[in-house]
Protein backbone atom coordinates (compact mmCIF):
# COMPACT_ATOMS: atom_id res chain seq x y z
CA UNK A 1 10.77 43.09 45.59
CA UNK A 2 10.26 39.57 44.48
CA UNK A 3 8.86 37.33 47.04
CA UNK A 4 11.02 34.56 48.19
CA UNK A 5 14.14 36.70 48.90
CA UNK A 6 15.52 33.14 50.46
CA UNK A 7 16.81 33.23 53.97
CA UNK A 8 19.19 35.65 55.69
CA UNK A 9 22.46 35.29 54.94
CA UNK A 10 25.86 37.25 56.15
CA UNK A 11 27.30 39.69 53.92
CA UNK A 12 30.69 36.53 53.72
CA UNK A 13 28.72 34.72 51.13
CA UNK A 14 26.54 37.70 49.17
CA UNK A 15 27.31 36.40 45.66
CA UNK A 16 27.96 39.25 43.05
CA UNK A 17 24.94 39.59 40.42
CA UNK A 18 22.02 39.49 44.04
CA UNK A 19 19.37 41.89 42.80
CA UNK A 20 19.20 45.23 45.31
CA UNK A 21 16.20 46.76 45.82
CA UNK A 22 14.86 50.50 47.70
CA UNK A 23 12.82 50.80 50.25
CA UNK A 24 9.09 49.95 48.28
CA UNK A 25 10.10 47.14 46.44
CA UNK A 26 11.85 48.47 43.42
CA UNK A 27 15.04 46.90 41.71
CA UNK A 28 17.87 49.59 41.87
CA UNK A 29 20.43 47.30 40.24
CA UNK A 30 22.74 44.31 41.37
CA UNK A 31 25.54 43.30 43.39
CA UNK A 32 28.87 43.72 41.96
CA UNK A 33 30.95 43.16 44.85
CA UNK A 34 31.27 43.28 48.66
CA UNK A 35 33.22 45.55 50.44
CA UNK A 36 34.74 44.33 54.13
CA UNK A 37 37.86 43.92 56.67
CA UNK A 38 37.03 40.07 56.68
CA UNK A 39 39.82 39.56 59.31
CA UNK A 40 38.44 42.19 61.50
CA UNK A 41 34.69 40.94 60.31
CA UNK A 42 33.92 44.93 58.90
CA UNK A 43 31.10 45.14 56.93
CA UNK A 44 31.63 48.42 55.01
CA UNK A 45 29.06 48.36 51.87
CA UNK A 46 28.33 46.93 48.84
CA UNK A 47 29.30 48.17 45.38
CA UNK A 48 25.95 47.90 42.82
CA UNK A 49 25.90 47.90 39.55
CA UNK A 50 22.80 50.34 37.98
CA UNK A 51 21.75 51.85 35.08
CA UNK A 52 23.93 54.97 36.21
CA UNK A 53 27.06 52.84 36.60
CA UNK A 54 28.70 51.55 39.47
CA UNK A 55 27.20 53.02 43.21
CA UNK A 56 28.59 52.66 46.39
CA UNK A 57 26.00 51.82 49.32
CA UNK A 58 27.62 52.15 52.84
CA UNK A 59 27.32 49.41 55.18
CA UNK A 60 24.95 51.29 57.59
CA UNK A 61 22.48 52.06 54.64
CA UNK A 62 21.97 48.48 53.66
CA UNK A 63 18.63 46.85 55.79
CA UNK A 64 18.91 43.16 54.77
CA UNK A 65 20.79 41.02 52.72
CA UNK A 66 19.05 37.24 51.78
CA UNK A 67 20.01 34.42 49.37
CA UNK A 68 18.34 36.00 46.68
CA UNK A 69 17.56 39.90 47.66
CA UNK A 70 19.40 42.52 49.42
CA UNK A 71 16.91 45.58 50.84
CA UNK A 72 18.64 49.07 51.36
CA UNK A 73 17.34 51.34 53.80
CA UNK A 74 16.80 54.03 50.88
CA UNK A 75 14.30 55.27 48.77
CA UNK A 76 14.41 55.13 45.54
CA UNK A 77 15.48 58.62 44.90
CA UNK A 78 17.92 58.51 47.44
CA UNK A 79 19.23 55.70 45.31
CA UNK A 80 19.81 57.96 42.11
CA UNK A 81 22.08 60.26 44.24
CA UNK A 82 24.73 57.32 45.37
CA UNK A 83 28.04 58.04 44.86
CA UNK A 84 30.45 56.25 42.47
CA UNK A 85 32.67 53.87 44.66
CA UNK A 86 36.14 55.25 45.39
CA UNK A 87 39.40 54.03 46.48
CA UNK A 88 38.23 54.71 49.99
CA UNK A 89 34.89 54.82 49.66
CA UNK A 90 33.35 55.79 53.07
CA UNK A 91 33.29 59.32 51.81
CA UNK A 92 29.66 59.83 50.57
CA UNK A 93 30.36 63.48 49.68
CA UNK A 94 33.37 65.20 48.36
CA UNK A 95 32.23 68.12 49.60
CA UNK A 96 30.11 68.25 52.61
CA UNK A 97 29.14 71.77 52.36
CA UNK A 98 27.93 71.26 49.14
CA UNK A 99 24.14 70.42 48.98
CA UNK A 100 21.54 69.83 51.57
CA UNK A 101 22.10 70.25 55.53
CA UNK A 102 22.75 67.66 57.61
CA UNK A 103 19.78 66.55 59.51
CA UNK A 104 19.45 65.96 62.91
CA UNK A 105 18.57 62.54 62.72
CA UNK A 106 21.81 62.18 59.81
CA UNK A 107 24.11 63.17 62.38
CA UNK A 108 22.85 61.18 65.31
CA UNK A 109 23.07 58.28 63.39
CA UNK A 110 26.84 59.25 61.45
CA UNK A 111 27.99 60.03 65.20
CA UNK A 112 26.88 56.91 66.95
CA UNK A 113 28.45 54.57 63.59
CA UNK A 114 31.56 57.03 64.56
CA UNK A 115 31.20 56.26 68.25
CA UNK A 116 30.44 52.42 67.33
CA UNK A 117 33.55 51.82 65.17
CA UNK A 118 35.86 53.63 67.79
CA UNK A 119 34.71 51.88 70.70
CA UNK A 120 34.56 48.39 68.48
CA UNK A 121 30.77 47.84 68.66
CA UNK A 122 30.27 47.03 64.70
C-alpha cells in the first residue's frame, strides 16, 4: 500500500478512482462507486474496478477507507473470487451450496451483521 493513505474519511465522501488494496499491501483495483442508504446512513460496499472487471466488496469486508487508500479485509486471492456487482448485490453467491463450506467463523460473523442490521446496530 502506498504510505500516506491521508486521514480517515467516511465512506459519504470516498471519491470514485481511490486505489483499493488486500490485506499485504497489494493494489486490487479502484473505486468505481459507493454503494449506501445515505438517508438511513447504510454502508453496503463498494463497487471496484479490476483487471477482471467490475467486483463488488460488501460493506463488512472493507477494513478502512482514507483520503487516498481504502484497505479490504481480504487477501489477495480472496480478491480474485469477488463477485460481479448485481442489481442487489448483497448476494455474494448465487448458489450457496456451490463451493466451499461455510466456516464457523463465516457464519458467526454473517449472523451477527444479520442480527446487527435487524436490531439497527450498523
Amino acid at each position: 500500500m502506498q504510505d500516506d493513505v491521508g486521514d480517515p474519511i467516511s465512506y459519504l465522501v470516498l471519491a470514485p478512482g481511490t486505489p483499493v488494496y488486500a490485506e499485504g499491501g497489494r493494489a486490487v483495483g479502484k473505486v468505481k462507486r459507493v454503494l449506501a442508504v445515505e438517508e438511513k446512513d447504510i454502508f453496503d460496499g463498494i463497487v471496484i474496478h479490476t483487471h477482471h472487471g467490475e467486483r463488488f466488496v460488501d460493506a463488512d469486508r472493507v477494513g478502512a477507507i482514507h483520503e487516498r487508500a481504502v484497505a479490504l479485509r481480504l487477501s489477495e486471492e480472496a480478491c480474485a473470487q469477488l463477485p460481479e456487482p448485481e442489481a442487489n448485490p448483497g448476494v455474494m453467491r448465487d448458489d450457496p451450496a456451490a463451493g466451499s463450506e461455510t466456516t464457523l467463523d463465516e457464519l458467526g460473523h454473517l449472523t451477527r451483521r444479520a442480527w446487527n442490521r435487524l436490531s439497527g446496530k450498523y
